[in-house]
Protein backbone atom coordinates (compact mmCIF):
# COMPACT_ATOMS: atom_id res chain seq x y z
CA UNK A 1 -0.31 14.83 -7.86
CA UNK A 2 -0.50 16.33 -11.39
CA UNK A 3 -3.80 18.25 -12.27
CA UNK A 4 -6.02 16.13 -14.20
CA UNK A 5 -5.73 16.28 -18.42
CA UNK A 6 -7.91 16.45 -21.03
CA UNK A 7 -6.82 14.23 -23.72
CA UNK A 8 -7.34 16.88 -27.12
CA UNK A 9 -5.23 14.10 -29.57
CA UNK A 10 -5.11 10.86 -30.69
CA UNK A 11 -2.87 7.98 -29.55
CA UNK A 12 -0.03 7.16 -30.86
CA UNK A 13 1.29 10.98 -32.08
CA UNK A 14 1.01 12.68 -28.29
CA UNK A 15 0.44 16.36 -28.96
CA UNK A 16 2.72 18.98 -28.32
CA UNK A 17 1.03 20.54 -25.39
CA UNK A 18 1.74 17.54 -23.44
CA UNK A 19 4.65 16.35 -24.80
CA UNK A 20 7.06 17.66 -22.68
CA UNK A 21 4.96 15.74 -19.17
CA UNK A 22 5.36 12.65 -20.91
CA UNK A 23 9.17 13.07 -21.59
CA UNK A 24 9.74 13.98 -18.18
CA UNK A 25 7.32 10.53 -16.69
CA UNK A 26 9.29 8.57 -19.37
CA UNK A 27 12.49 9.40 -17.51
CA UNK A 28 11.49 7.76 -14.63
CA UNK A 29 9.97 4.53 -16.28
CA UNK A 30 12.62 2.68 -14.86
CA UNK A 31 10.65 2.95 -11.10
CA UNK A 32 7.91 0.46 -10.38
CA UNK A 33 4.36 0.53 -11.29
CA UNK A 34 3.51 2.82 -8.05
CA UNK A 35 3.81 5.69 -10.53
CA UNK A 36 0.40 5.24 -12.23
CA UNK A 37 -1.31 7.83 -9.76
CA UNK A 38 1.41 10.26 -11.94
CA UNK A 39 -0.07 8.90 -15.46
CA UNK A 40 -3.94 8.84 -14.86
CA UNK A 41 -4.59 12.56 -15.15
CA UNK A 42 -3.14 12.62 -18.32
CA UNK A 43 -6.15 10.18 -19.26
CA UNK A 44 -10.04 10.31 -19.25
CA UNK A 45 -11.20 7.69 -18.06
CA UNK A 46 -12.09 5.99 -21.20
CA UNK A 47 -8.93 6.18 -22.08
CA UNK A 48 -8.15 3.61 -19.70
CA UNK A 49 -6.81 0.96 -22.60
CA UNK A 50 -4.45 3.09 -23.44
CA UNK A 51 -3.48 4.01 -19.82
CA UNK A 52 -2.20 0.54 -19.77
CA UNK A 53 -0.23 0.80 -22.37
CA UNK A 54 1.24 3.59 -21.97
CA UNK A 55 2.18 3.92 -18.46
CA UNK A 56 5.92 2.51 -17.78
CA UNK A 57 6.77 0.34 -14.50
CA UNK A 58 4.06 -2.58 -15.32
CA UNK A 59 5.02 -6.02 -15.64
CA UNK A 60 4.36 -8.44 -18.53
CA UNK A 61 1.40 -10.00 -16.45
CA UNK A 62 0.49 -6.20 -15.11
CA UNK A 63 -0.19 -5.07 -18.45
CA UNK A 64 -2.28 -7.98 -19.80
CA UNK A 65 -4.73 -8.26 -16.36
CA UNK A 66 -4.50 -4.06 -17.05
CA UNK A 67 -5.73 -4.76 -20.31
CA UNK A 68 -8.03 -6.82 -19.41
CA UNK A 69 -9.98 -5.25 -16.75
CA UNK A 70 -9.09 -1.72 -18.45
CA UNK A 71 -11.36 -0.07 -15.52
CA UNK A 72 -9.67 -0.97 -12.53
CA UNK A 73 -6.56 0.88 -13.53
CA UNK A 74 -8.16 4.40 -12.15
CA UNK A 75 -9.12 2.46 -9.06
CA UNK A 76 -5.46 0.89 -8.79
CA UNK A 77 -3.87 4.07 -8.93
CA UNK A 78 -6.39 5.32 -6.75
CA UNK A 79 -5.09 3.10 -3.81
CA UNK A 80 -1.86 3.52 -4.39
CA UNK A 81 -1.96 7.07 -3.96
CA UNK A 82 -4.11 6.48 -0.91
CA UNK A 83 -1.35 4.24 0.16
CA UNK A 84 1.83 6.86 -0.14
CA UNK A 85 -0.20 9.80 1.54
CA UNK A 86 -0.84 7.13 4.69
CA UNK A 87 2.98 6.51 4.65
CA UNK A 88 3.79 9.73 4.71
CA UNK A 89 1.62 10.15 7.74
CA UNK A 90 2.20 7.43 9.48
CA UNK A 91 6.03 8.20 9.07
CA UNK A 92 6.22 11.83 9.42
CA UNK A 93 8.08 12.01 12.28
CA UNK A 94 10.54 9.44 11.49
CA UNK A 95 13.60 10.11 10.15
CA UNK A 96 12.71 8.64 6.33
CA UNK A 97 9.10 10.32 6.28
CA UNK A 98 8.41 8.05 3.07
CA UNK A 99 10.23 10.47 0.53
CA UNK A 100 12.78 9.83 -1.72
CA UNK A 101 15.27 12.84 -2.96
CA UNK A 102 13.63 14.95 -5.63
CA UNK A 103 10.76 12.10 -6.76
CA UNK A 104 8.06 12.77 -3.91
CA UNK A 105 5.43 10.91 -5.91
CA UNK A 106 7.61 7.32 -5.83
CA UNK A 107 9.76 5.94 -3.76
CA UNK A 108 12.26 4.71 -5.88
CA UNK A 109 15.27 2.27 -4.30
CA UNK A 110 13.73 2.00 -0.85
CA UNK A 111 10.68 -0.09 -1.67
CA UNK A 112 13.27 -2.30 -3.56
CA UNK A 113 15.66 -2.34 -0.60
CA UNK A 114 14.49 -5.12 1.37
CA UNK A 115 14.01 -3.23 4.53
CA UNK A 116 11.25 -2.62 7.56
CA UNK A 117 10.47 0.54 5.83
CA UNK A 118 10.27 -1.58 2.43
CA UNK A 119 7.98 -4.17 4.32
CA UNK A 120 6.00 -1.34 5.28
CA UNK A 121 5.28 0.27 1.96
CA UNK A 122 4.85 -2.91 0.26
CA UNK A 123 2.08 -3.80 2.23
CA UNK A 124 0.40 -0.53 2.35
CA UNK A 125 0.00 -0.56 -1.18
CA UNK A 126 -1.66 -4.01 -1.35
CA UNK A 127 -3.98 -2.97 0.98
CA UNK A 128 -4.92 0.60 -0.82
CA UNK A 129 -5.56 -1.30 -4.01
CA UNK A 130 -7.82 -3.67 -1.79
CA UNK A 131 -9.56 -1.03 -0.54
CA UNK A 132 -9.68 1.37 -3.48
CA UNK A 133 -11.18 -1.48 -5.86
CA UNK A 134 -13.40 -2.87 -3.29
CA UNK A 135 -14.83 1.08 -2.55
CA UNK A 136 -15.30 1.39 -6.40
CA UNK A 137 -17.65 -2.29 -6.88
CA UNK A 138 -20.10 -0.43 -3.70
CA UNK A 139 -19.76 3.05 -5.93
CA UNK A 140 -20.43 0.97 -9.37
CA UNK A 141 -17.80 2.06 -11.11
CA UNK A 142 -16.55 -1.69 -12.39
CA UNK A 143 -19.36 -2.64 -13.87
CA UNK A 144 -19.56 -6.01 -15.26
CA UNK A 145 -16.27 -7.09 -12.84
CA UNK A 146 -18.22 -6.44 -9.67
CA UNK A 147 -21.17 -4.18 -7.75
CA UNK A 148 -22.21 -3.94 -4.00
CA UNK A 149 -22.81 -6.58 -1.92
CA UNK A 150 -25.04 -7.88 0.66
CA UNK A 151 -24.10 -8.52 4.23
CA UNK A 152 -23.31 -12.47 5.10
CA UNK A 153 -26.59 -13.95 7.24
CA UNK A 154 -23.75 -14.92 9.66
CA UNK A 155 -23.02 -11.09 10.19
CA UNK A 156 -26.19 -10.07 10.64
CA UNK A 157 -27.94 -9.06 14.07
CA UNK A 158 -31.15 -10.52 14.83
CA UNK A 159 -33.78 -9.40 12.97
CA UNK A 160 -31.91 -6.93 10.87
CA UNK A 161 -32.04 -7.14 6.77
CA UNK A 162 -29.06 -7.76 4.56
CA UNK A 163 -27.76 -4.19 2.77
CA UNK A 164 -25.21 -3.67 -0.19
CA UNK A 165 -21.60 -2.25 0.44
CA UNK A 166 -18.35 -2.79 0.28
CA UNK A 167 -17.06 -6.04 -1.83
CA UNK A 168 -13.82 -6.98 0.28
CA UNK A 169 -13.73 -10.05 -1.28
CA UNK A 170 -13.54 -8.82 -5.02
CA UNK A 171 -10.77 -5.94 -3.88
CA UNK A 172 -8.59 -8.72 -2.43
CA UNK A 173 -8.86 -11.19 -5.08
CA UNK A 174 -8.27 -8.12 -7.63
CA UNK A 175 -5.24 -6.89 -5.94
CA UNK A 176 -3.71 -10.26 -5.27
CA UNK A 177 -3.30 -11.06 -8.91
CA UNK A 178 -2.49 -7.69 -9.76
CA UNK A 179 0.10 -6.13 -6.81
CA UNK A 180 1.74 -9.95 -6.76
CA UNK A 181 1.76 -10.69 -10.43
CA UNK A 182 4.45 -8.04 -10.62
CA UNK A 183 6.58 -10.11 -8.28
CA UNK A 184 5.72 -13.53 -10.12
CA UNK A 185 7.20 -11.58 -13.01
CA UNK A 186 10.07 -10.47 -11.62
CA UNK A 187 10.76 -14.35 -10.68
CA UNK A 188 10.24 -15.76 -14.22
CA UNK A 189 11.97 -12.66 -16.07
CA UNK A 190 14.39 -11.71 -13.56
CA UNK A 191 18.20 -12.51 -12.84
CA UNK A 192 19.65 -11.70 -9.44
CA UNK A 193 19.59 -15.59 -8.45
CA UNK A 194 19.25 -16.01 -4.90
CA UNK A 195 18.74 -12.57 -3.60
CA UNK A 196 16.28 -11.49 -6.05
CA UNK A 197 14.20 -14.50 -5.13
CA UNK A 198 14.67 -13.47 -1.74
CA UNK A 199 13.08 -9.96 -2.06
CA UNK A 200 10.41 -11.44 -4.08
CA UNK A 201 9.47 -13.87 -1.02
CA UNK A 202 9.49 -10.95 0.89
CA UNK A 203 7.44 -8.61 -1.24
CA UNK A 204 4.77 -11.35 -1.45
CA UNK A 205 4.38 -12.35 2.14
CA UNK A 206 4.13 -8.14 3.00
CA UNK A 207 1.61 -7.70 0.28
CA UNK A 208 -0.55 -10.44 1.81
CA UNK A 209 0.12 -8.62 4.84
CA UNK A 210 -1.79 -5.44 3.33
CA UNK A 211 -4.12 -7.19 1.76
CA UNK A 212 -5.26 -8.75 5.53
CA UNK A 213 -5.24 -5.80 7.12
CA UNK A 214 -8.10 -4.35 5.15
CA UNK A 215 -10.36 -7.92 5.06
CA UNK A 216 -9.87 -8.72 8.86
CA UNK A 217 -10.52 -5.08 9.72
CA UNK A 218 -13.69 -4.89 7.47
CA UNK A 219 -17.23 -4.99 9.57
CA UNK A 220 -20.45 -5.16 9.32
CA UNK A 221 -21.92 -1.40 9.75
CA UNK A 222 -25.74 -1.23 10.66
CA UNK A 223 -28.31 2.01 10.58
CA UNK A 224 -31.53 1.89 11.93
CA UNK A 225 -35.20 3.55 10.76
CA UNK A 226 -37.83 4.13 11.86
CA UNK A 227 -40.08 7.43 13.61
CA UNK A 228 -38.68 9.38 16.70
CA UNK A 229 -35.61 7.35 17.02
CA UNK A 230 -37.61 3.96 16.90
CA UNK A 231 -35.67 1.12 15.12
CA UNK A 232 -38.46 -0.29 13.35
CA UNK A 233 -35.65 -1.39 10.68
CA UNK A 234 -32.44 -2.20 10.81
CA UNK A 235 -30.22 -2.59 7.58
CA UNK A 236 -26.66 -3.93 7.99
CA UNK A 237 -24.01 -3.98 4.80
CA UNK A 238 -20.40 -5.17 4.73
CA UNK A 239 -18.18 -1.50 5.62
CA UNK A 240 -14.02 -1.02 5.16
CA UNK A 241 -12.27 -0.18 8.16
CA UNK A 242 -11.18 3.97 7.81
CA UNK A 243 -8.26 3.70 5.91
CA UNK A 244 -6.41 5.52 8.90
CA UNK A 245 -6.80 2.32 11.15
CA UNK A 246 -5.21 0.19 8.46
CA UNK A 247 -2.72 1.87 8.64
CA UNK A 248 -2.04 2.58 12.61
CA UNK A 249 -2.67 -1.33 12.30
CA UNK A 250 0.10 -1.62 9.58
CA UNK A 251 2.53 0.74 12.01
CA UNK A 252 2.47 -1.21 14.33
CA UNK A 253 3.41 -4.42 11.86
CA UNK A 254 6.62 -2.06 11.00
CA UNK A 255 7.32 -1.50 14.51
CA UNK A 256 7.59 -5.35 14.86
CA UNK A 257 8.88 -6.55 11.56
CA UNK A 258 10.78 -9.85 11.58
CA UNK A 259 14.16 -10.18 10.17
CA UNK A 260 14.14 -13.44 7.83
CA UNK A 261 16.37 -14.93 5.70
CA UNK A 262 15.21 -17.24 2.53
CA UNK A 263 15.66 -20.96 2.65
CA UNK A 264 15.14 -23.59 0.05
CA UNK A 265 13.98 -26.96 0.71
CA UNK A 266 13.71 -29.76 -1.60
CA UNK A 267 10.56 -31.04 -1.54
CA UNK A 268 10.24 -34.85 -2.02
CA UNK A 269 7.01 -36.20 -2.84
CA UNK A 270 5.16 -39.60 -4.36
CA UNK A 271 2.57 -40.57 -6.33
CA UNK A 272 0.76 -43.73 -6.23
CA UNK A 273 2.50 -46.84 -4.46
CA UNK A 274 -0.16 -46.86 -1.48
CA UNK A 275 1.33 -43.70 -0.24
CA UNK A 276 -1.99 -42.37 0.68
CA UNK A 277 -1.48 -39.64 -1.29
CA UNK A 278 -2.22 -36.17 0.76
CA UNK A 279 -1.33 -32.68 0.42
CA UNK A 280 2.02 -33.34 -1.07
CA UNK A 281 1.02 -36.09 -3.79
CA UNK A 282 1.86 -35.31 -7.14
CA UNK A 283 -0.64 -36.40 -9.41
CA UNK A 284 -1.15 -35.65 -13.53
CA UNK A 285 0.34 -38.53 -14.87
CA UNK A 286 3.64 -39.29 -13.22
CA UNK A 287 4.60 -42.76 -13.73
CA UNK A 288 3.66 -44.78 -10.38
CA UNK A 289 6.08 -44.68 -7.40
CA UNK A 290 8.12 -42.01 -8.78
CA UNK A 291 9.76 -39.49 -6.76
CA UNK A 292 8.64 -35.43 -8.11
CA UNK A 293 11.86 -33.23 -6.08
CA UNK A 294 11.06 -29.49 -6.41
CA UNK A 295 12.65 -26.70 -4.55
CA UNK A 296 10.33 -25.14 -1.93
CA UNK A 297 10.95 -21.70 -1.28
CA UNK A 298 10.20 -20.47 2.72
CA UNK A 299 11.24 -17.18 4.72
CA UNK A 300 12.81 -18.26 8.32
CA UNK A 301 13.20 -15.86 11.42
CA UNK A 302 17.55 -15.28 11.58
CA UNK A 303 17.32 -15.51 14.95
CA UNK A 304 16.06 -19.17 15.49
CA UNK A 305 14.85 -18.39 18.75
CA UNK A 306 11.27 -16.57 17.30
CA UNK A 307 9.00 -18.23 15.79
CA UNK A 308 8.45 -17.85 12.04
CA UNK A 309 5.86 -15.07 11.49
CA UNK A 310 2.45 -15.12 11.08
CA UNK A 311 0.66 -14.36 7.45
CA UNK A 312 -0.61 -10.73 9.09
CA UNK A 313 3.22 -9.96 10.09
CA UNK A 314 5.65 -7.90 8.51
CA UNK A 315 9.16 -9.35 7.43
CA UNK A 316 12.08 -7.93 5.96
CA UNK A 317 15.44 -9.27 4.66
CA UNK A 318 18.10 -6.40 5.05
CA UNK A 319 18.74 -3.59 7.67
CA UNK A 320 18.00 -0.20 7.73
CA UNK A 321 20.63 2.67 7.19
CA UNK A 322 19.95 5.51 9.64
CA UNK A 323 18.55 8.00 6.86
CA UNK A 324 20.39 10.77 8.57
CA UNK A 325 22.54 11.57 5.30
CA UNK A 326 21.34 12.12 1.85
CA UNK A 327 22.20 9.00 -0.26
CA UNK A 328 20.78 10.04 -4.33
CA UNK A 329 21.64 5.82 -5.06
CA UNK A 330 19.69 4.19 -2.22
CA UNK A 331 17.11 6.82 -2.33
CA UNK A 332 17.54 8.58 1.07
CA UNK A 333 16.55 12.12 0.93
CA UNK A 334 18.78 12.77 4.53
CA UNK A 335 17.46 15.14 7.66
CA UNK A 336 19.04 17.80 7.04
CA UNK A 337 16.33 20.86 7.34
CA UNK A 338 13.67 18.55 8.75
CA UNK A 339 11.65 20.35 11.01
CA UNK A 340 11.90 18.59 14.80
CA UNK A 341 10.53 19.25 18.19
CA UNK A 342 12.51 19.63 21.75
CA UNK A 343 9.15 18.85 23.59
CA UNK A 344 9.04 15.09 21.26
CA UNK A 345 9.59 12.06 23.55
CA UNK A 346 9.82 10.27 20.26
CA UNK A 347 11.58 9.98 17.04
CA UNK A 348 10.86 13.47 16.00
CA UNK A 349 13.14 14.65 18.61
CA UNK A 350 15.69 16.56 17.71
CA UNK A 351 18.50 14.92 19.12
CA UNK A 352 16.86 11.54 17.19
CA UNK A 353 15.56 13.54 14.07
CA UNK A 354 19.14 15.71 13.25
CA UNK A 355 21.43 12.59 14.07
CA UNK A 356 23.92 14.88 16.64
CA UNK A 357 24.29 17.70 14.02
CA UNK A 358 21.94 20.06 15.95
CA UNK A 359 19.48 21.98 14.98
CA UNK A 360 18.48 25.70 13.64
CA UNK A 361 16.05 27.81 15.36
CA UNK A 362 13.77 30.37 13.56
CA UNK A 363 11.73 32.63 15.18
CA UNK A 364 8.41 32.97 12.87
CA UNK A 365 4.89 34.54 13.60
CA UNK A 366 1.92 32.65 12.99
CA UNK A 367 -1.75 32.98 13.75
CA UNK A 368 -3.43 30.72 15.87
CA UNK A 369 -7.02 30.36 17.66
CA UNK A 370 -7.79 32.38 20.55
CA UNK A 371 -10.50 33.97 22.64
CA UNK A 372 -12.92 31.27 21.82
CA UNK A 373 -16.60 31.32 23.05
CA UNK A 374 -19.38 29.02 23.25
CA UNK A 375 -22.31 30.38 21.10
CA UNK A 376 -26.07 29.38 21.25
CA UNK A 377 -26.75 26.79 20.12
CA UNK A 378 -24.11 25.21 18.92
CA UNK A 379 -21.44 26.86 17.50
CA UNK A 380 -17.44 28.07 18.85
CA UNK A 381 -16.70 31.45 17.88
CA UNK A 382 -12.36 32.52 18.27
CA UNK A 383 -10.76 35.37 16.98
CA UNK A 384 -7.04 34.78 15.01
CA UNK A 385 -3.81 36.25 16.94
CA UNK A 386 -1.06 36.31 16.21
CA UNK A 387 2.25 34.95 18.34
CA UNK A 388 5.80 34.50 17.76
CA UNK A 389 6.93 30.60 18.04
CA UNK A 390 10.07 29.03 17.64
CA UNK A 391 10.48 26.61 14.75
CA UNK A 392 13.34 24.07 14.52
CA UNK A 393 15.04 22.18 11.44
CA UNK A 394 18.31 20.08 11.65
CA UNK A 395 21.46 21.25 10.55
């Protein structure tokens, strides 16, 4: 991330001094709207207005709700860097550790590529902005949009009194109009006929994805006080889940992705005639007994023997390449000088991590923790020593 900026000139003649940073973010305008944790420092945040007008990779619909709620667009970026530095945990010892060649603050053409590891990011972002905006109502800092909130009666333990926290409910409305209206864009605005439509089905049923995660894994958190341990009173507020379980939860979604393909259905439906109506009636004036067709648009498992996934589920519409060799155009940084481990029974192996190339060893010194004792009371007490290791990076 980019040290925060103190804006010293007016908007629209950018001064000098920071000219130059907004040449270089302009260059990559044409990447999505996951860049905005890049533009915020270069904004107080009063500046926020012009934040959203400013900052390259929002939709038509983006900018306007960005406009509109001018306040949010700290918290937005907020939770999208949240998201990208879970990725990059969560994927560190996979072969594409969430990086893209020379850009490690976007991700460029692999969110866009339809993939389990697009499924994955997709959804990780919905659910930082859930959980970034819905953090900021409990802090106060969206006044007049939203504040804390009291724990449901239904959650509550017997006896125990209703306290403010988190507002799930706001962070997931906020981010549903926000992460999907980019997508809703891209279907009215966008060419690409059917395939375009197809990663936009995808895109949306992942970001609903992330945006589950953090509301089903949101509790009720309670504290109790009273003297010497007593619990006199117990106060219970709604709590988000660490943002570390969302996303072990959203790992293992990526572990099980579904492969799906798009299908369109034409959608026949009737109004009036004694048809009884139901979810399906068109209504608004349509002459009586007439037929409304309509193309419905639905995601289907390619292998017909699974059953279509659930809302919570991760899908994804392409393969994977094996990210073993740097590809600049599809955004694949390659292996080559990733560090790996012979001791690994996973995919940081380094028969898995270096693809068959092998691997370089290095034989470094580092300092690490050693004659530790217990002190009283209560404290560990270790000297540094140093010892010679062996560190490995593919070829």
């Amino acid at each position: 991330m980019a040290m925060r900026m103190r804006r010293s000139c007016s908007w629209p003649g950018l001064c000098a001094c920071r000219g130059f940073v907004f040449a270089q973010l302009w260059a990559v305008s044409a990447a999505s709207w996951w860049l905005l944790p890049l533009w915020t420092p270069l904004f107080d945040r009063s500046d926020s207005p012009l934040l959203c007008t400013a900052a390259p990779g929002l939709s038509p619909g983006q900018r306007s709700l960005c406009r509109r709620h001018s306040n949010h667009a700290e918290e937005v970026a907020n939770g999208v860097q949240l998201a990208l530095d879970e990725c990059r945990h969560q994927l560190q010892a996979w072969r594409w550790n969430c990086t893209t060649p020379g850009a490690e603050d976007t991700l460029g053409p692999v969110a866009q590529s339809g993939s389990r590891e697009a499924a994955f990011v997709s959804a990780l972002i919905a659910a930082g902005v859930v959980h970034a905006v819905a953090r900021a109502c409990r802090q106060g800092a969206l006044p007049g949009s939203c504040d804390c909130v009291d724990a449901a009666a239904a959650s509550l333990p017997r006896g125990a009194q209703p306290g403010c926290g988190d507002d799930v409910k706001y962070g997931y409305r906020f981010a549903r109009k926000f992460v999907d209206e980019s997508e809703h864009d891209r279907r009215r605005h966008g060419g690409g006929g059917e395939s375009r439509l197809e990663l936009v089905q995808m895109n949306l049923h992942n970001n609903k994805a992330g945006r589950l995660a953090v509301y089903n894994l949101a509790y009720t958190q309670c504290k109790c006080h009273g003297l010497t341990g007593a619990c006199t009173l117990k106060i219970c507020w709604p709590q988000l889940a660490d943002f570390r379980k969302v996303g072990n939860f959203l790992k293992e979604k990526y572990d099980a992705s579904s492969a799906v393909r798009l299908v369109t259905h034409n959608w026949i439906a009737r109004s009036g005639g004694g048809g009884g109506g139901g979810a399906g009636a068109v209504t608004g004036g349509r002459e009586s007994g007439k037929a409304a067709r309509w193309p419905r648009l639905h995601l289907e498992p390619v292998d017909e023997a699974f059953v279509a996934p659930t809302p919570s589920e991760l899908v994804h519409v392409h393969g994977s390449p094996d990210y073993c060799e740097r590809d600049d155009a599809r955004g694949v940084p390659g292996t080559v000088g990733r560090r790996c481990d012979l001791r690994s029974n996973g995919t940081g192996d380094c028969s898995i991590m270096c693809c068959g190339r092998g691997y370089n060893t290095v034989r470094v010194t580092v300092e690490k923790r050693c004659r530790c004792k217990f002190r009283w009371c209560c404290s560990v007490k270790c000297e540094r020593c140093p010892q010679t290791v062996d560190q490995l990076s593919c070829k």
